[in-house]
C-alpha atoms as a PDB file:
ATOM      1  CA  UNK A   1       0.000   0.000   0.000  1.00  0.00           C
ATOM      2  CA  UNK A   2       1.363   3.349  -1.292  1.00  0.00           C
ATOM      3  CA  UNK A   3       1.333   5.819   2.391  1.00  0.00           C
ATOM      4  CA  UNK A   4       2.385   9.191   3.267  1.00  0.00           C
ATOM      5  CA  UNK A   5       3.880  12.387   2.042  1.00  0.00           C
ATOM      6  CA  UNK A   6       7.220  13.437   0.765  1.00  0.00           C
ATOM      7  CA  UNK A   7       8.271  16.847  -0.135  1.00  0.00           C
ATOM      8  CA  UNK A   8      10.577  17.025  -3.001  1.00  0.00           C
ATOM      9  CA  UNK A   9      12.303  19.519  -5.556  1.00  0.00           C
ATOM     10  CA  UNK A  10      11.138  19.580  -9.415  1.00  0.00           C
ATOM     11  CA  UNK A  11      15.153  19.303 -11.045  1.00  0.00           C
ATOM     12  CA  UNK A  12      15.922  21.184 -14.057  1.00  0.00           C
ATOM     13  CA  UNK A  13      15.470  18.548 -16.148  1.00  0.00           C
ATOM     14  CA  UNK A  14      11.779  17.641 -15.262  1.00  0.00           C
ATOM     15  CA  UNK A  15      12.133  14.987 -12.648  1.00  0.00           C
ATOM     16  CA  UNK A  16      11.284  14.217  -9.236  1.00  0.00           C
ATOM     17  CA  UNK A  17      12.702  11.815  -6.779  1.00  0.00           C
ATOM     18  CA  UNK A  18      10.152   8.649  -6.122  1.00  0.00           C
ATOM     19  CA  UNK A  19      10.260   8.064  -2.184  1.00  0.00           C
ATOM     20  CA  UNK A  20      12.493   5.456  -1.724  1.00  0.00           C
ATOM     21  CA  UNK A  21       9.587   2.861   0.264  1.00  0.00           C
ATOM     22  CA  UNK A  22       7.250   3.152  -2.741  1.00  0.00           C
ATOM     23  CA  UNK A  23       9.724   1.930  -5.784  1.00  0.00           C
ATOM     24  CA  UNK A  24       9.384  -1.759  -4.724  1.00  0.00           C
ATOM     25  CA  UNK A  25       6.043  -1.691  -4.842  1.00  0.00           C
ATOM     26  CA  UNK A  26       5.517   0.690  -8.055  1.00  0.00           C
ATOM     27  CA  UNK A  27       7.961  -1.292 -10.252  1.00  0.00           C
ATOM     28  CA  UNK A  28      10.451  -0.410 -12.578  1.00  0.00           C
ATOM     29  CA  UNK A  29       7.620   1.088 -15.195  1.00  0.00           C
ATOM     30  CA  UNK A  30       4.912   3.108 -14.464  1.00  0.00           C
ATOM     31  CA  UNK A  31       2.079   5.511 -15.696  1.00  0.00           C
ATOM     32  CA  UNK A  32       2.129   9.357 -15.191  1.00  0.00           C
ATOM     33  CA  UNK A  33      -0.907  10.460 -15.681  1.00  0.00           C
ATOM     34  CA  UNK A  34      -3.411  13.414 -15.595  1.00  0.00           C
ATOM     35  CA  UNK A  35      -5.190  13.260 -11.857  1.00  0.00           C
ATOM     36  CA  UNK A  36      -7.901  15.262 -10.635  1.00  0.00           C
ATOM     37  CA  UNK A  37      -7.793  18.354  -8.858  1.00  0.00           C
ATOM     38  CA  UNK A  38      -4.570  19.681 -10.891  1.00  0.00           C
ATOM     39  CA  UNK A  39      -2.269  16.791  -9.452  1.00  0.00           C
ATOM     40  CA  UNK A  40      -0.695  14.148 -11.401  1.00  0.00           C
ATOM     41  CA  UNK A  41      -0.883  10.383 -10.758  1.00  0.00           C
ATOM     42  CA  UNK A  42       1.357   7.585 -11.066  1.00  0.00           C
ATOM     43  CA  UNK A  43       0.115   4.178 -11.191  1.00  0.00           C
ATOM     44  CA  UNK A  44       2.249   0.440 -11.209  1.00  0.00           C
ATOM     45  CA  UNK A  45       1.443  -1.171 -14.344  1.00  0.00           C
ATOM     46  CA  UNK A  46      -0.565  -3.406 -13.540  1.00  0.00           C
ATOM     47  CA  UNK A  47      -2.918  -1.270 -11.700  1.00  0.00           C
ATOM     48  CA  UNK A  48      -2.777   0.950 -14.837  1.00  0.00           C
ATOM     49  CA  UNK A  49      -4.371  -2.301 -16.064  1.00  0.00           C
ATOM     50  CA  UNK A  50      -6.779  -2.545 -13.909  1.00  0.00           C
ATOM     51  CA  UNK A  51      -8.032   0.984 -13.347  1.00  0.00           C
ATOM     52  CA  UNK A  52      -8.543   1.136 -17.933  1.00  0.00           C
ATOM     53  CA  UNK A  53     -10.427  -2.312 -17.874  1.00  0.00           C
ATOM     54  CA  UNK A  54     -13.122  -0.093 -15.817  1.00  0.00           C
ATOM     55  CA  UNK A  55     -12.287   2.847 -18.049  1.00  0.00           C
ATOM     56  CA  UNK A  56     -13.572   0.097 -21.361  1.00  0.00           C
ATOM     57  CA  UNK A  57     -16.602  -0.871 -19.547  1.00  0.00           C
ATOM     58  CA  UNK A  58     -18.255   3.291 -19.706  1.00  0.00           C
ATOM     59  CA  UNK A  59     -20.976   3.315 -22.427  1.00  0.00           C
ATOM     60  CA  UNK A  60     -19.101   4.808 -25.334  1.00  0.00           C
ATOM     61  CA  UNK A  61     -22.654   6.313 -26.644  1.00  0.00           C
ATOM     62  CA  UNK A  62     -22.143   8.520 -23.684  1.00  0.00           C
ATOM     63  CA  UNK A  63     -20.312  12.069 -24.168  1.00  0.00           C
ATOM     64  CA  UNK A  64     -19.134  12.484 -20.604  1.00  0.00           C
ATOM     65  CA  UNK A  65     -17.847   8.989 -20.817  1.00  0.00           C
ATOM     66  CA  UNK A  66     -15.859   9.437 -23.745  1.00  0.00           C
ATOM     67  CA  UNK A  67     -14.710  12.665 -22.505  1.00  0.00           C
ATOM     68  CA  UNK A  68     -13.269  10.665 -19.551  1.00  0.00           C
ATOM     69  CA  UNK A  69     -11.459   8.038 -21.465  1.00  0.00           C
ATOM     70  CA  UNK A  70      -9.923  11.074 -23.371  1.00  0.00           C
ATOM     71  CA  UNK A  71      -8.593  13.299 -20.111  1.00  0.00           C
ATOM     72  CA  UNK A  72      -7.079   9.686 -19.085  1.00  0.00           C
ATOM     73  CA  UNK A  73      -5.755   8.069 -22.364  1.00  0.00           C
ATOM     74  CA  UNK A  74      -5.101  11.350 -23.660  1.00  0.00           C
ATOM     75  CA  UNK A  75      -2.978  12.684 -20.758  1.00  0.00           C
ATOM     76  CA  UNK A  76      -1.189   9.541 -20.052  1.00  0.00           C
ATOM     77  CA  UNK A  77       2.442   8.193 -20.236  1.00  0.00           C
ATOM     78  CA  UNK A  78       4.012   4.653 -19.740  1.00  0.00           C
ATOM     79  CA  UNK A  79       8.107   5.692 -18.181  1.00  0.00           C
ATOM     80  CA  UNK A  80      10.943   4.064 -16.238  1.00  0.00           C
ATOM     81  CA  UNK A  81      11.881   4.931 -12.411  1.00  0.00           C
ATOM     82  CA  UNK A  82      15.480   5.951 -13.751  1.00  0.00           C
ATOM     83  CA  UNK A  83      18.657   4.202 -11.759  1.00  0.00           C
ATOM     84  CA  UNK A  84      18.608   7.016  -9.532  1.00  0.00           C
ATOM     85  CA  UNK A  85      14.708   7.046  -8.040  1.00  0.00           C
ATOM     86  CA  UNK A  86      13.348   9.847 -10.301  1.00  0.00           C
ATOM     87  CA  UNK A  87      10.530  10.016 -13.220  1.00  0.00           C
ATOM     88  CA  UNK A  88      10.866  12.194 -15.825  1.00  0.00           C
ATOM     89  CA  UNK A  89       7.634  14.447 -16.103  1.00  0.00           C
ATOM     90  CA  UNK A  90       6.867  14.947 -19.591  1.00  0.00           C
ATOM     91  CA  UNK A  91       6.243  18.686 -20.445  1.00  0.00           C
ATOM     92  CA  UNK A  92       2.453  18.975 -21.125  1.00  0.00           C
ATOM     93  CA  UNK A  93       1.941  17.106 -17.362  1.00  0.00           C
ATOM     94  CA  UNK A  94       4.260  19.045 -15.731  1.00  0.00           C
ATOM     95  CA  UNK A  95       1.431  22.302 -17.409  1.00  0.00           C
ATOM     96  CA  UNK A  96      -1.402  20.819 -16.562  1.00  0.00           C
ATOM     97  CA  UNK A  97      -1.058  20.217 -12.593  1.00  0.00           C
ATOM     98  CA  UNK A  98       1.351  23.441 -12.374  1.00  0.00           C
ATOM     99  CA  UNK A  99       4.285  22.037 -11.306  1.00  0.00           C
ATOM    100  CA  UNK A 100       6.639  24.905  -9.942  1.00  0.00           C
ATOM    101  CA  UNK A 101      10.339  23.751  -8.273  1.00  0.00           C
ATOM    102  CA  UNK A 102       8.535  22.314  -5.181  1.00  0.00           C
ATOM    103  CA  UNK A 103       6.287  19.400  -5.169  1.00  0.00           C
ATOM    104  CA  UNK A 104       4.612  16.855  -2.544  1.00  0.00           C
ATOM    105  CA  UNK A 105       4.413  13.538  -3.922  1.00  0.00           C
ATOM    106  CA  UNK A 106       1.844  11.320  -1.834  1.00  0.00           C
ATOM    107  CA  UNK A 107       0.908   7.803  -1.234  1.00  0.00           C
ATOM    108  CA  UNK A 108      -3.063   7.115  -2.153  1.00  0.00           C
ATOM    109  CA  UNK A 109      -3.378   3.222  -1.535  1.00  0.00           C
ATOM    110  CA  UNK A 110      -2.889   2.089  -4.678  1.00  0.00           C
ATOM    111  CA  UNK A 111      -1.085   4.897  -6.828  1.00  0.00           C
ATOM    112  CA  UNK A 112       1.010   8.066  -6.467  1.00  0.00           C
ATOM    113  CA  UNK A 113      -0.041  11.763  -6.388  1.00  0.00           C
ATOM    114  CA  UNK A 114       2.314  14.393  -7.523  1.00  0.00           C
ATOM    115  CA  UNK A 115       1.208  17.983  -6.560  1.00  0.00           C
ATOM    116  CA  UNK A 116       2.797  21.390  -6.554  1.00  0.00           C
ATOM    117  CA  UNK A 117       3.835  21.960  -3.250  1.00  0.00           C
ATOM    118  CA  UNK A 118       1.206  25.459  -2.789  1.00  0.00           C
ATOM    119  CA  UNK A 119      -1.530  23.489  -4.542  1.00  0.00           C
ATOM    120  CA  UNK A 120      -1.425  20.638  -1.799  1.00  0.00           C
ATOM    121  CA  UNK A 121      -0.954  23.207   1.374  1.00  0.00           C
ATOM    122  CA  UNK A 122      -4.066  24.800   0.079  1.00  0.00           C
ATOM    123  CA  UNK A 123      -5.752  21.456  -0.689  1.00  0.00           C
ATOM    124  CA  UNK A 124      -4.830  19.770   3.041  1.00  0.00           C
ATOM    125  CA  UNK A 125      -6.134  23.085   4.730  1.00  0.00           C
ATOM    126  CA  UNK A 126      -9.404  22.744   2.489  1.00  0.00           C
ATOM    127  CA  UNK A 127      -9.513  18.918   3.854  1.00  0.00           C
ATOM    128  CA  UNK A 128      -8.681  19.462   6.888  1.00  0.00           C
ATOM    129  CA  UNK A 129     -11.716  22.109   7.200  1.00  0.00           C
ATOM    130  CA  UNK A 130     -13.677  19.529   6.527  1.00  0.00           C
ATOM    131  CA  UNK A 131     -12.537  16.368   9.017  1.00  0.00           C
ATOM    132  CA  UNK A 132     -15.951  16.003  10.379  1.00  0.00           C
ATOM    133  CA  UNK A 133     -18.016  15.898   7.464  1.00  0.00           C
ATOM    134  CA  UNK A 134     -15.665  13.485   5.789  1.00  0.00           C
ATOM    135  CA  UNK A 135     -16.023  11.351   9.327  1.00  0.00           C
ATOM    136  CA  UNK A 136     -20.001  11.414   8.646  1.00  0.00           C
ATOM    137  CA  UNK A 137     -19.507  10.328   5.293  1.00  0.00           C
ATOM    138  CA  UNK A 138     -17.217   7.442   6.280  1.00  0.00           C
ATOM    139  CA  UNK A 139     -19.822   6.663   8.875  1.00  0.00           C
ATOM    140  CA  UNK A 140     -22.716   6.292   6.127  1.00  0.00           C
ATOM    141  CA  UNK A 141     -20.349   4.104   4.200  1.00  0.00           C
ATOM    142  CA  UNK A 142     -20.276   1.823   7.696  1.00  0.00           C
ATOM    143  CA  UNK A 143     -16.264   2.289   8.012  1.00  0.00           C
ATOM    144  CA  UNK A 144     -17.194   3.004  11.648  1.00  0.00           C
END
């Protein structure tokens, strides 16, 4: 399971360090992808896998499904962890989610997040505000 928070430093190349404890379990090749919320994602390859077989099963006769297949296909990109730890984000990624010098890359269960470091201090504090109606929510879902 893919846990916690690192702050890193965008280098002048386009890459980012991959937190040492999540390379094992990410593989050698992964996906960088558009996320929601102006963040990136990066998913192991074979949850890549499984997270498009669900992508093929949306009703294609459907615009706001083929609009979502598009934002994912579109804005994807299959890349090696380099011998160092670090993926290279491709330019028109690094656009989209805003990526300045500093970034937080975090741990979502089963794939990466890769924010701009001002974009995820804003985006904790907004959480954060909100701790007890995501606790109700969680409660409807019978988590507790």
């Amino acid at each position: 399971m893919l846990i916690g928070e690192y702050r890193h430093n965008l280098d002048d190349k386009k890459r980012v360090s991959v937190p040492a404890n999540f390379r094992k379990e990410l593989g050698k090749k992964v996906v960088v992808s558009r996320g929601f919320d102006k963040c990136l994602f990066i998913h192991p390859l074979k949850e890549w896998q499984r997270f498009t077989e669900e992508l093929e099963k949306m009703p294609v006769g459907r615009i706001d499904s083929r609009d979502l297949n598009r934002f994912v296909f579109a804005g994807a990109v299959e890349t090696e962890i380099d011998s160092m730890g670090r993926v290279l984000i491709p330019d028109f990624l690094k656009g989209f989610a805003e990526l300045k010098a500093k970034v937080v890359v975090i741990g979502v269960s089963r794939r990466l997040e890769i924010w701009d470091e001002t974009k995820w201090d804003d985006n904790t504090r907004r959480i954060e505000g909100q701790a007890d109606v995501l606790a109700e929510k969680m409660g409807e879902l019978g988590m507790f």
